[in-house]
C-alpha atoms as a PDB file:
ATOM      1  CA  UNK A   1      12.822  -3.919 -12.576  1.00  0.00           C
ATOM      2  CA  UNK A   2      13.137  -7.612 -13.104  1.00  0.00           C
ATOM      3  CA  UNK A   3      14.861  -8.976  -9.533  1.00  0.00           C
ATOM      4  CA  UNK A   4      17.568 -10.964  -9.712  1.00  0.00           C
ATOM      5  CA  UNK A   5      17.752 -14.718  -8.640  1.00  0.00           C
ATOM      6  CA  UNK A   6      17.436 -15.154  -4.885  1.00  0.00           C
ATOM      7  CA  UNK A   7      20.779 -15.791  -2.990  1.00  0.00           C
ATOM      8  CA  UNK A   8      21.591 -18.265  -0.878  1.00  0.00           C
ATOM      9  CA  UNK A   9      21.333 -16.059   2.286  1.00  0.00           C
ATOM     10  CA  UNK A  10      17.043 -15.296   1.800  1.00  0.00           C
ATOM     11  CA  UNK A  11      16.851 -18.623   0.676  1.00  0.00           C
ATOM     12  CA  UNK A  12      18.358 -20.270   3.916  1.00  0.00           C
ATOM     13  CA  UNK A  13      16.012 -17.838   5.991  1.00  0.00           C
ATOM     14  CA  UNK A  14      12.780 -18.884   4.152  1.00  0.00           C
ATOM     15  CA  UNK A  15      13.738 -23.073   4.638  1.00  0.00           C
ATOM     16  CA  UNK A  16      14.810 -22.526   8.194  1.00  0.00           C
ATOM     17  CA  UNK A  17      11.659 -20.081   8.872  1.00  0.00           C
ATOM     18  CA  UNK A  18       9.392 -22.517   7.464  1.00  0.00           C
ATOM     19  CA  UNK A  19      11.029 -25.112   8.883  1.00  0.00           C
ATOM     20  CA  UNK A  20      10.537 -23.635  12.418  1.00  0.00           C
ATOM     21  CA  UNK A  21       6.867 -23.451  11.781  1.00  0.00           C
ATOM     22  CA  UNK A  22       6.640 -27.146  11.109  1.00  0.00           C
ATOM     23  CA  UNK A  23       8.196 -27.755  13.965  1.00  0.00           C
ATOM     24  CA  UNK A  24       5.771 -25.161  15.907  1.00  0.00           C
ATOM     25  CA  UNK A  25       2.716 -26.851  14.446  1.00  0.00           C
ATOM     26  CA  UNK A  26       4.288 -30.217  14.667  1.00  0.00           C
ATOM     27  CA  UNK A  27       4.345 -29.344  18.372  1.00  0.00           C
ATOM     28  CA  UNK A  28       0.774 -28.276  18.949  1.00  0.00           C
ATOM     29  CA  UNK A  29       0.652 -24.883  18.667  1.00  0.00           C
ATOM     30  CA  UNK A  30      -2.414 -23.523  16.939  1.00  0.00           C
ATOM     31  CA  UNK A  31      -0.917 -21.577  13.797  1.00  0.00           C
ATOM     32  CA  UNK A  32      -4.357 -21.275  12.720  1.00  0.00           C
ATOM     33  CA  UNK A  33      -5.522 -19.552  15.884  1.00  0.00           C
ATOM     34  CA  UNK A  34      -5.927 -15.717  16.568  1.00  0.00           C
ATOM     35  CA  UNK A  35      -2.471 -14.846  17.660  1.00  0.00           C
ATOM     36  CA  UNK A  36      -0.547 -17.020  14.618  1.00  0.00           C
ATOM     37  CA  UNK A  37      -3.029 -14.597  12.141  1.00  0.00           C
ATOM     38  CA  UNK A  38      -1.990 -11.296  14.061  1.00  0.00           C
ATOM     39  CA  UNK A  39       1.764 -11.976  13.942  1.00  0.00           C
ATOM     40  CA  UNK A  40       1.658 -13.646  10.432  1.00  0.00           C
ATOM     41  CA  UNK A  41      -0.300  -9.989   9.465  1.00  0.00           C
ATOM     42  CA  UNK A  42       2.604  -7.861  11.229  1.00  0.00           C
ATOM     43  CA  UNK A  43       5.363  -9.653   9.303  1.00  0.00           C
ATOM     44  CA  UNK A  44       3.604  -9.315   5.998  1.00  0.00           C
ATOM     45  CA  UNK A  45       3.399  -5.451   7.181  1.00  0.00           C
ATOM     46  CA  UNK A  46       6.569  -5.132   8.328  1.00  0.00           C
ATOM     47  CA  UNK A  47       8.521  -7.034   6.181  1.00  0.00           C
ATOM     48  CA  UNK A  48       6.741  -6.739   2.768  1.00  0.00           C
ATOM     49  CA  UNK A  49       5.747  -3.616   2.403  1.00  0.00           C
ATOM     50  CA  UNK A  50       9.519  -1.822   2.562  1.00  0.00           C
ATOM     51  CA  UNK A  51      10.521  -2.841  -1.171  1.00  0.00           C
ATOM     52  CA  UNK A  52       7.175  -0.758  -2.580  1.00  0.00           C
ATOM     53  CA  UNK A  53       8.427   2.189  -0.479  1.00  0.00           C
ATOM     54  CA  UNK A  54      11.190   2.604  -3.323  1.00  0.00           C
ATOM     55  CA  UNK A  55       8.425   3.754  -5.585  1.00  0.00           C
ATOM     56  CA  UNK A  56       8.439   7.458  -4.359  1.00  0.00           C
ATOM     57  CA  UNK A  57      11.806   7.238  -6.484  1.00  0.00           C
ATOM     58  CA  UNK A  58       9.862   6.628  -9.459  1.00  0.00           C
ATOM     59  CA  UNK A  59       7.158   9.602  -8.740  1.00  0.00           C
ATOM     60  CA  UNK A  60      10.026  12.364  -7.910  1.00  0.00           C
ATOM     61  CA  UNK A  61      11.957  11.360 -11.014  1.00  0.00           C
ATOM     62  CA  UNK A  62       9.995  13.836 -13.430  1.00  0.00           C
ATOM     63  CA  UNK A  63       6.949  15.639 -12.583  1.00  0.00           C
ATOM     64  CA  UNK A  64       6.298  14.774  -9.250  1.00  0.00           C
ATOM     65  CA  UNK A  65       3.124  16.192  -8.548  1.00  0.00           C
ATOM     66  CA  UNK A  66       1.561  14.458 -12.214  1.00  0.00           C
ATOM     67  CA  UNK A  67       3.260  11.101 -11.148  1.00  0.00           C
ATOM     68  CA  UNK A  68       1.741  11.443  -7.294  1.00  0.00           C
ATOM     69  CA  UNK A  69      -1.246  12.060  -8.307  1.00  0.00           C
ATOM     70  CA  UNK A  70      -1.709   9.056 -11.000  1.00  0.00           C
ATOM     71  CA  UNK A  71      -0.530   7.151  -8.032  1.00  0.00           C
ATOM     72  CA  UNK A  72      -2.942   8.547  -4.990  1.00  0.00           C
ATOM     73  CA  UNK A  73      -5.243   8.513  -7.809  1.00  0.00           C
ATOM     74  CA  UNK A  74      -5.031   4.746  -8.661  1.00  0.00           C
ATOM     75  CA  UNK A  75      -4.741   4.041  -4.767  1.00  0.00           C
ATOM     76  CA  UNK A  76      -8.024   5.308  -4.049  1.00  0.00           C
ATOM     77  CA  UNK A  77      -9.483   4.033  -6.996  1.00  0.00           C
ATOM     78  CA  UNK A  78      -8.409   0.027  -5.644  1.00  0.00           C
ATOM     79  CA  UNK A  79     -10.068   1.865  -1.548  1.00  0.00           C
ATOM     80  CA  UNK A  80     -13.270   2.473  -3.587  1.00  0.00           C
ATOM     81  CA  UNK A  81     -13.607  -0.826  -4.940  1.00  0.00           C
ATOM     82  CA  UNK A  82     -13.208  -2.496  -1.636  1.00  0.00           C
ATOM     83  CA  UNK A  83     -16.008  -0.026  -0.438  1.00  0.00           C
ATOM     84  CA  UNK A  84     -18.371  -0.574  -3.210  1.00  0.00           C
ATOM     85  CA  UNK A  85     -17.767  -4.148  -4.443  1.00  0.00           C
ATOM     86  CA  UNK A  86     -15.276  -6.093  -2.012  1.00  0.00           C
ATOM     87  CA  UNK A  87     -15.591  -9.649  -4.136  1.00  0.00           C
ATOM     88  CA  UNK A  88     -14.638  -7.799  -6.944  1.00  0.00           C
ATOM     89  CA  UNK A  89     -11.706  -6.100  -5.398  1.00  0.00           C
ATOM     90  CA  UNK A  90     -10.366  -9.074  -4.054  1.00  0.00           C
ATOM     91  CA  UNK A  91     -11.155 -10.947  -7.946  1.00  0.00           C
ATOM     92  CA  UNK A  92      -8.983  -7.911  -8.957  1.00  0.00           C
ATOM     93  CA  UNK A  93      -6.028  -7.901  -6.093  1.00  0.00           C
ATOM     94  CA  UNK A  94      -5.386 -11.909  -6.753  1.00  0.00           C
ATOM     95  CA  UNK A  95      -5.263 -11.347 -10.667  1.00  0.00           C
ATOM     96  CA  UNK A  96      -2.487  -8.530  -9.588  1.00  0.00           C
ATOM     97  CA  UNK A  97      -1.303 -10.737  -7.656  1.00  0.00           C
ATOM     98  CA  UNK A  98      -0.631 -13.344 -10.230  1.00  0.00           C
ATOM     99  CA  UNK A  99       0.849 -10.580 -12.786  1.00  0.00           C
ATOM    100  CA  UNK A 100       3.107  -8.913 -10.306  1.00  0.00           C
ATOM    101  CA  UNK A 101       4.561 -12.217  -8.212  1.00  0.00           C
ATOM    102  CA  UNK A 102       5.291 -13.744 -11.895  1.00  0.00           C
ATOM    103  CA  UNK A 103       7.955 -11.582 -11.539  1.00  0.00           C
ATOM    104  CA  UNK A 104       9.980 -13.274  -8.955  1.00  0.00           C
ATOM    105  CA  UNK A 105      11.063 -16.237 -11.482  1.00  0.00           C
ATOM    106  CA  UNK A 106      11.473 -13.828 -14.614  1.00  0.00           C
ATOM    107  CA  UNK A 107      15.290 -14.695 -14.552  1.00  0.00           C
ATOM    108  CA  UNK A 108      13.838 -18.054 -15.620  1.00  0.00           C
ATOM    109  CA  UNK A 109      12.865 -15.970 -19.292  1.00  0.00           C
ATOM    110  CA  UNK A 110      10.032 -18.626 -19.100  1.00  0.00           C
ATOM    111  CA  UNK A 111       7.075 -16.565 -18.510  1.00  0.00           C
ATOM    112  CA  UNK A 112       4.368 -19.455 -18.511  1.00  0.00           C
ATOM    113  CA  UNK A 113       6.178 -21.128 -15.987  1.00  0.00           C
ATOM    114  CA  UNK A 114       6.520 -18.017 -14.058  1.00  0.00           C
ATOM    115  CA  UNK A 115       2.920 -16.989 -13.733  1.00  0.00           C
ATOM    116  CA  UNK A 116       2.147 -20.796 -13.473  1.00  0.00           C
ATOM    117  CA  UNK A 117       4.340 -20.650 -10.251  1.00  0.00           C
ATOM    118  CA  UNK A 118       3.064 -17.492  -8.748  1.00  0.00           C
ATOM    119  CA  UNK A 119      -0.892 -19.126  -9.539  1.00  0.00           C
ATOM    120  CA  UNK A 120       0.058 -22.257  -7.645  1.00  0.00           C
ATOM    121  CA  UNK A 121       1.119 -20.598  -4.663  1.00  0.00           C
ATOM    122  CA  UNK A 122      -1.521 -18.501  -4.649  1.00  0.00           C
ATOM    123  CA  UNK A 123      -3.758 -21.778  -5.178  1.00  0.00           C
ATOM    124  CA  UNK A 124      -1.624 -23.875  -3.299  1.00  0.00           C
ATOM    125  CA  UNK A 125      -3.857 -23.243   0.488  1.00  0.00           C
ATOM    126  CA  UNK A 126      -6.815 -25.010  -1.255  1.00  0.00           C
ATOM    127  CA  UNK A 127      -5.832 -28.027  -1.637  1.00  0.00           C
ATOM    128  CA  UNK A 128      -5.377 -28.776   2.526  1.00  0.00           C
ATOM    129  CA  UNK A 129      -6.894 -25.575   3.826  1.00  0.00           C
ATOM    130  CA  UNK A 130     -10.381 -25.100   2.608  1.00  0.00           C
ATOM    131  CA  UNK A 131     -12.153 -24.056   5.894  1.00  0.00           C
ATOM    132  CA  UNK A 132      -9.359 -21.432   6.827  1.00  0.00           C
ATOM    133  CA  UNK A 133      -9.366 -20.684   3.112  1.00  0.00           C
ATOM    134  CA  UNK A 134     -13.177 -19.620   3.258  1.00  0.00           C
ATOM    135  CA  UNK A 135     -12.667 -17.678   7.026  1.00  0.00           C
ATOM    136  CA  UNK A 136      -9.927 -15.644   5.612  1.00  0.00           C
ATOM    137  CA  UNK A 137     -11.751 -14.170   2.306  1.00  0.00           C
ATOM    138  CA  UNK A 138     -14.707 -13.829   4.136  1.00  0.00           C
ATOM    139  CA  UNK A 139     -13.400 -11.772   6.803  1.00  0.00           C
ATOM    140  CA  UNK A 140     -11.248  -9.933   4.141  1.00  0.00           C
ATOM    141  CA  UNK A 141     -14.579  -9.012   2.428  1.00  0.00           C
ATOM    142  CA  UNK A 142     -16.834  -9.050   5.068  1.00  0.00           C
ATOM    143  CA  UNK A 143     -19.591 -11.053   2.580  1.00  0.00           C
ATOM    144  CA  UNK A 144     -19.831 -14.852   2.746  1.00  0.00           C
ATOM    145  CA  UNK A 145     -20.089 -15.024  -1.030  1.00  0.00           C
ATOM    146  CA  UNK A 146     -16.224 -14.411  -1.151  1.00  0.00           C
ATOM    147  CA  UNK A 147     -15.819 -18.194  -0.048  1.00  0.00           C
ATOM    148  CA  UNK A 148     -16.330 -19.173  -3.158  1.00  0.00           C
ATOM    149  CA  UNK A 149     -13.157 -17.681  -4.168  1.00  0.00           C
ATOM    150  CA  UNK A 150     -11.947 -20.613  -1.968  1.00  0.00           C
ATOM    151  CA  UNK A 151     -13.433 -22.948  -4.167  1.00  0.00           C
ATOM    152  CA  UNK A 152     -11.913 -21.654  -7.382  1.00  0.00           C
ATOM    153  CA  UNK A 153      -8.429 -21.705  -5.912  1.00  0.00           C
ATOM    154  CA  UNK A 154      -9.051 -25.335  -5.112  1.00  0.00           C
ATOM    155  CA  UNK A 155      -9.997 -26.719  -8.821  1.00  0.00           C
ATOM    156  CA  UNK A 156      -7.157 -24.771 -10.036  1.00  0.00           C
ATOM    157  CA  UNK A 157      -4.866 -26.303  -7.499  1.00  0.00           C
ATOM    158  CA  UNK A 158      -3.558 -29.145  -8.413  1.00  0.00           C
ATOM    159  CA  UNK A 159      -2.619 -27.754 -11.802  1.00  0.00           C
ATOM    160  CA  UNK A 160      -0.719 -24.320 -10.339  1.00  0.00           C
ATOM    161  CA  UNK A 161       1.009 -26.587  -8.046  1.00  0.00           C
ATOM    162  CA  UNK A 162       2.363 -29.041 -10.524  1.00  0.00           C
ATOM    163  CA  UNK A 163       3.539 -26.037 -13.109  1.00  0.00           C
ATOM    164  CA  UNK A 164       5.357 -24.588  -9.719  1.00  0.00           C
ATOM    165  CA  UNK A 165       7.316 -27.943  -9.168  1.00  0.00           C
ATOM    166  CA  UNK A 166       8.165 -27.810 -12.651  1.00  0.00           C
ATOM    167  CA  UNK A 167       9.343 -24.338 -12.240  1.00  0.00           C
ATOM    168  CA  UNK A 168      11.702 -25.498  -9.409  1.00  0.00           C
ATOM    169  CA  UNK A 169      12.760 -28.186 -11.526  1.00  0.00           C
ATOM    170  CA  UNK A 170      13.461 -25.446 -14.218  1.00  0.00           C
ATOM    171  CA  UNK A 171      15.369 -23.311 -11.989  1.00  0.00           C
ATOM    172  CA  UNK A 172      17.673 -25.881 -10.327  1.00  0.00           C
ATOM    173  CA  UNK A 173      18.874 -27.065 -14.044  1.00  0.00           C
ATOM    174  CA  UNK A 174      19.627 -23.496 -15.113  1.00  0.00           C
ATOM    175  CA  UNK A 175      21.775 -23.199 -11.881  1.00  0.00           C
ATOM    176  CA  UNK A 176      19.520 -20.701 -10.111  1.00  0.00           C
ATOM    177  CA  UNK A 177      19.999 -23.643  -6.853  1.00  0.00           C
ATOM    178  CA  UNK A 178      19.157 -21.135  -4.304  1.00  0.00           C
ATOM    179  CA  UNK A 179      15.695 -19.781  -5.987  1.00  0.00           C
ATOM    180  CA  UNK A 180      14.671 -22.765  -6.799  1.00  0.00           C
ATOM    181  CA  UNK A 181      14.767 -24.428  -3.103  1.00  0.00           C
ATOM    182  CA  UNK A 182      13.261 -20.938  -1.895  1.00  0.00           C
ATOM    183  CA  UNK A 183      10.429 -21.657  -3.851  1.00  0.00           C
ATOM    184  CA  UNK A 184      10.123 -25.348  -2.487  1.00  0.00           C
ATOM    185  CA  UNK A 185      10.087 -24.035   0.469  1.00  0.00           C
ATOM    186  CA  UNK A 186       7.673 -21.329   0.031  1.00  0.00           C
ATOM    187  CA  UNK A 187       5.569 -23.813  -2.062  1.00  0.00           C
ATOM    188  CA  UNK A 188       5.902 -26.052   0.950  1.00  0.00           C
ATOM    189  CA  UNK A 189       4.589 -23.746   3.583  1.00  0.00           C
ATOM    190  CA  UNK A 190       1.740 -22.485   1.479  1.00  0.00           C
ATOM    191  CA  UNK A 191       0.223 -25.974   0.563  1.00  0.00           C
ATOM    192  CA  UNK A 192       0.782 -27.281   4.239  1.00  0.00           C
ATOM    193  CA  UNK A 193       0.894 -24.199   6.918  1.00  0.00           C
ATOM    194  CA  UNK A 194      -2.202 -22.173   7.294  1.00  0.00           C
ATOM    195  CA  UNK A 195      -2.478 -19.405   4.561  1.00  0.00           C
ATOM    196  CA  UNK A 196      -1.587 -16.494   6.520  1.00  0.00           C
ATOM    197  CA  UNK A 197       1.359 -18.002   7.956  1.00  0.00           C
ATOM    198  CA  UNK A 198       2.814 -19.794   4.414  1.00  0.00           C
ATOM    199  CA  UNK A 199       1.623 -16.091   2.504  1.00  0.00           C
ATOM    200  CA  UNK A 200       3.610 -14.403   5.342  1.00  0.00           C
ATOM    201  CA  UNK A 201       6.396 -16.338   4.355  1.00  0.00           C
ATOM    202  CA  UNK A 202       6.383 -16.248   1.375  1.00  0.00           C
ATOM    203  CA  UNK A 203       5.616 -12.548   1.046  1.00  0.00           C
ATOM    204  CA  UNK A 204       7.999 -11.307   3.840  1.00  0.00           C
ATOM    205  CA  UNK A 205      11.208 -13.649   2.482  1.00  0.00           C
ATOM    206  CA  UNK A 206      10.981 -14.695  -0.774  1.00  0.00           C
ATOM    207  CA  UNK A 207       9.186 -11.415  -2.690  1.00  0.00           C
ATOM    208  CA  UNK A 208      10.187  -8.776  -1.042  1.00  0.00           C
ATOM    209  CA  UNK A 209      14.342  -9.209  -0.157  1.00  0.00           C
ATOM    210  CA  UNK A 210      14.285 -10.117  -4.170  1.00  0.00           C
ATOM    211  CA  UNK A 211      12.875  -7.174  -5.229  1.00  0.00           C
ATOM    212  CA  UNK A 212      14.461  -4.840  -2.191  1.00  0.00           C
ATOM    213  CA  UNK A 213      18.150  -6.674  -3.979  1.00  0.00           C
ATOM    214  CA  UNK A 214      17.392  -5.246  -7.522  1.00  0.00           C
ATOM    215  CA  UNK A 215      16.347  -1.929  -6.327  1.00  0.00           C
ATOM    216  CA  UNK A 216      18.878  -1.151  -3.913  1.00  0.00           C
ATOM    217  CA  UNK A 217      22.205   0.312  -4.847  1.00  0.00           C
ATOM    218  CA  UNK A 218      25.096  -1.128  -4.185  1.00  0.00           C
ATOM    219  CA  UNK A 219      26.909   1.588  -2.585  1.00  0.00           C
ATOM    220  CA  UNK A 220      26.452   1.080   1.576  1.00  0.00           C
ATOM    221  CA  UNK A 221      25.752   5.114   2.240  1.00  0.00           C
ATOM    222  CA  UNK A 222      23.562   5.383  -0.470  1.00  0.00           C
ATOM    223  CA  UNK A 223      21.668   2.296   0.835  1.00  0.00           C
ATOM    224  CA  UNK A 224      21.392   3.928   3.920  1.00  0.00           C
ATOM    225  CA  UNK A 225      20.066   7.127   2.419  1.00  0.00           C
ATOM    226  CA  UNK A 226      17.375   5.421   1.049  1.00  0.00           C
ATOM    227  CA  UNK A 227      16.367   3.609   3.978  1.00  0.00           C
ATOM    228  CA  UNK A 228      16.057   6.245   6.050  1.00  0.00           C
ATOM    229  CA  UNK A 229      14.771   9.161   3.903  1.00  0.00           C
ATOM    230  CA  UNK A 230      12.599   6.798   2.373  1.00  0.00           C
ATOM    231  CA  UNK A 231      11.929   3.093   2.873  1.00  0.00           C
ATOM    232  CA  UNK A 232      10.917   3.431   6.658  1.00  0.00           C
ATOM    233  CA  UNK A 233       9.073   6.830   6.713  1.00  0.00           C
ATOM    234  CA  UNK A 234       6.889   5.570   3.606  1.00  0.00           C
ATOM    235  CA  UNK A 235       6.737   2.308   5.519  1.00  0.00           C
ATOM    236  CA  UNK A 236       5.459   4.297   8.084  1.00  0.00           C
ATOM    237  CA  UNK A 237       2.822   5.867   6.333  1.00  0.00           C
ATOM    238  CA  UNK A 238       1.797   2.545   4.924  1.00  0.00           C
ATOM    239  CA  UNK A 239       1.160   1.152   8.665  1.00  0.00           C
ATOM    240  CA  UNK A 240      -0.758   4.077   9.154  1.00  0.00           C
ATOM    241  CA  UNK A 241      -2.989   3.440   6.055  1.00  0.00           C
ATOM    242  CA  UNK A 242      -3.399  -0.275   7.925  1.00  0.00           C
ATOM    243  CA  UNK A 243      -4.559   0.887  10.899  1.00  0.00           C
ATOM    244  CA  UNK A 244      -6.815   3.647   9.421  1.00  0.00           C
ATOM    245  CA  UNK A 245      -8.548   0.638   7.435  1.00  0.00           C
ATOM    246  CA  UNK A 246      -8.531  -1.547  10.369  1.00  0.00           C
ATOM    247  CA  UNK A 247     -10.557   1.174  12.187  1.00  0.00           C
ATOM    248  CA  UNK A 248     -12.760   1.270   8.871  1.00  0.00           C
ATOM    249  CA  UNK A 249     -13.184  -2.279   8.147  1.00  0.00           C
ATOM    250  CA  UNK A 250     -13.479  -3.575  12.015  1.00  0.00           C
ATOM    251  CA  UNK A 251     -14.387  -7.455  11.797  1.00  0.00           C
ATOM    252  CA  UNK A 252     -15.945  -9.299  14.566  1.00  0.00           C
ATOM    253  CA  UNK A 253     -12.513 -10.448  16.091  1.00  0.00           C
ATOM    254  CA  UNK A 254      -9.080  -8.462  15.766  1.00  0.00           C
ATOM    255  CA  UNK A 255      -7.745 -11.451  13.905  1.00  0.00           C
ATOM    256  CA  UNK A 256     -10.025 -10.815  11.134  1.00  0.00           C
ATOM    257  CA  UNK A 257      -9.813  -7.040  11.198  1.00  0.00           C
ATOM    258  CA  UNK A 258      -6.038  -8.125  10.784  1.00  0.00           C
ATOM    259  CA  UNK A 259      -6.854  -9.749   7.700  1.00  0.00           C
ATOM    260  CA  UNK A 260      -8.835  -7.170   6.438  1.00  0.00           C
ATOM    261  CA  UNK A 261      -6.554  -4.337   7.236  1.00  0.00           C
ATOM    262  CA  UNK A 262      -3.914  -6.002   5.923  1.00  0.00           C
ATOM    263  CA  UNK A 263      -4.111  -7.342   2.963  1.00  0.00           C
ATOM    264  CA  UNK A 264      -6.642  -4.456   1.704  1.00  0.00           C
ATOM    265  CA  UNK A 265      -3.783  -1.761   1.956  1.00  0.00           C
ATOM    266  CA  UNK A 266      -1.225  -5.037  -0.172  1.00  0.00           C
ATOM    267  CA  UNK A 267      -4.059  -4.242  -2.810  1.00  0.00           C
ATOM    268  CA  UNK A 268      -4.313  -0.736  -2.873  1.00  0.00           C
ATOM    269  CA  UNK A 269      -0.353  -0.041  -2.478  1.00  0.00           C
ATOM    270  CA  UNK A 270       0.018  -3.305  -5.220  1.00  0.00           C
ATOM    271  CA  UNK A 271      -2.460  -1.115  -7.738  1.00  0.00           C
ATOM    272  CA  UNK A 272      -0.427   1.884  -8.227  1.00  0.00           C
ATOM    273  CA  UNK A 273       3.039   0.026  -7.518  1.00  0.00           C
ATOM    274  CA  UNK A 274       2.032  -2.393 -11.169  1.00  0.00           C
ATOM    275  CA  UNK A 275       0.281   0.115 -12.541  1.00  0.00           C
ATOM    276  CA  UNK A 276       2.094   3.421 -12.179  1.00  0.00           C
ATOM    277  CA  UNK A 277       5.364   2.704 -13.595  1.00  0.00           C
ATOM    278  CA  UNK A 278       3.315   1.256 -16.647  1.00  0.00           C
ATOM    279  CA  UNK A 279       1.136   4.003 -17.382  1.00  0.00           C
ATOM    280  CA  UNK A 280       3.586   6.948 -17.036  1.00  0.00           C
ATOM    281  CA  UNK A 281       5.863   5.048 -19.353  1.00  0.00           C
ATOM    282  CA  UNK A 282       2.544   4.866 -21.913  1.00  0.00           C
ATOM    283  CA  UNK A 283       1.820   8.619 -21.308  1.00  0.00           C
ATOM    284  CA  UNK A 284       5.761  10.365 -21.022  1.00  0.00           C
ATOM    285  CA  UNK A 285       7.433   8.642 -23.922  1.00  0.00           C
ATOM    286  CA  UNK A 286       6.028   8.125 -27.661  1.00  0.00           C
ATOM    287  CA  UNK A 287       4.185   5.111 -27.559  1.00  0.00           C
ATOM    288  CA  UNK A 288       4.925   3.564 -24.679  1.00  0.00           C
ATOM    289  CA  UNK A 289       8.293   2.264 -26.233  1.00  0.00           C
ATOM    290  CA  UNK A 290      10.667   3.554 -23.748  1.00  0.00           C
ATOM    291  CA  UNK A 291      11.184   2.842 -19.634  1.00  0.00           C
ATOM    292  CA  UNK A 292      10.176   5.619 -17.523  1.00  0.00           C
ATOM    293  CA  UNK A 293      12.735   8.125 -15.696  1.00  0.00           C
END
């Protein structure tokens, strides 16, 4: 589901949020040091993962144990890629990531400008953060030939930043104000605040509250249903995938084994929550023509 523009309320906690950690780093703390990582990895946990709880909606629809099992099924298919060929899995998780955060400025019906933004943020750590850049993909992979990742984001920089700033122009003259500042500020944090900490952002306030808004009903008791039957106990589970791989995948420091744990289980919850909604659309209606249940 396509979420809608971002109100003014998520967009006044992703300017203050980043502008609190301006004003952190501004006043020597080291957001780029061990503990900054750890608590930038908890909030991406914690904060981002709830709105892709809402897909067990989607697998106990119709056929629930065909639609769980395309989705364990695609989940362990993103785990064995990490465990064979990590540079390839994380080649695969940042084209997802492209596809999928594209959706945040969808209202915008521009979808050029859409993915351009979501590739710019993405990008947007390379131009100031090269070093950091390299440390985090190579602890995420645990093979030093995934800095070179770091290098790609960099030439493709200065492009995927300039298509986001028209994208905030874009939004701001269609009226959608309050989307179009939270992506300056998101923009902001990711091209000037360590990676983690502008991703965290980004992730935990911008991406997930929009698509947590479109998925949510509007009805307060049924909201509360869902978040207790089954936003936090999949939520839950999903920490518990985190820690399993952090056991897995230990790194030489826990920062790293932060980075590793978490954004490997992003990637192999992102697979099936992209994925799964397209292919059981393709497979339950003729065609492919027709939303799923």
């Amino acid at each position: 589901m396509t979420p809608p523009p971002a109100s003014s309320a998520p967009a006044a906690a992703l300017v203050l949020a980043t502008g609190a950690a301006f004003a952190a780093s501004a006043a020597g703390l080291p957001l780029d040091g061990g503990a900054a990582t750890l608590a930038a990895c908890a909030a991406i946990l914690l904060f981002g993962l709830p709105h892709g709880a809402l897909d067990l909606r989607l697998l106990m629809a119709k056929a629930p144990v065909a639609r769980l099992a395309l989705y364990l099924g695609l989940a362990a298919a993103m785990l064995a890629l990490w465990r064979a060929a990590p540079v390839a899995a994380l080649v695969a998780f940042l084209v997802m990531a492209v596809i999928h955060f594209a959706e945040d400025w969808a209202t915008l019906d521009e979808p050029f400008l859409a993915h351009g933004a979501a590739a710019g943020l993405l990008a947007a750590p390379g131009l100031l953060h090269m070093e950091t850049l390299h440390g985090l993909f190579t602890a995420l992979t645990g093979e030093a030939g995934a800095a070179v990742l770091g290098d790609v984001l960099r030439l493709g920089a200065p492009v995927g930043v300039m298509l986001a700033l028209v994208t905030i122009l874009a939004l701001i003259r269609k009226g959608q104000t309050a989307l179009g500042v939270a992506t300056a500020a998101a923009l902001a944090g990711l091209v000037l605040l360590p990676p983690a900490v502008g991703f965290a952002l980004y992730f935990a306030l911008l991406h997930s509250p929009q698509h947590l808004a479109a998925e949510l009903p509007d009805d307060a008791a049924a909201r509360r249903r869902l978040w207790s039957r089954v936003i936090l106990p999949m939520t839950g589970l999903s920490l518990a995938i985190a820690a399993g791989l952090a056991l897995l995948e230990s790194r030489p420091t826990p920062a790293a084994t932060a980075v590793a744990a978490t954004f490997m289980v992003l990637s192999i919850l992102t697979t099936p929550h992209m994925l799964a909604p397209r292919l059981i659309g393709w497979l339950e209606t003729p065609r492919g023509l027709k939303s799923p249940a």
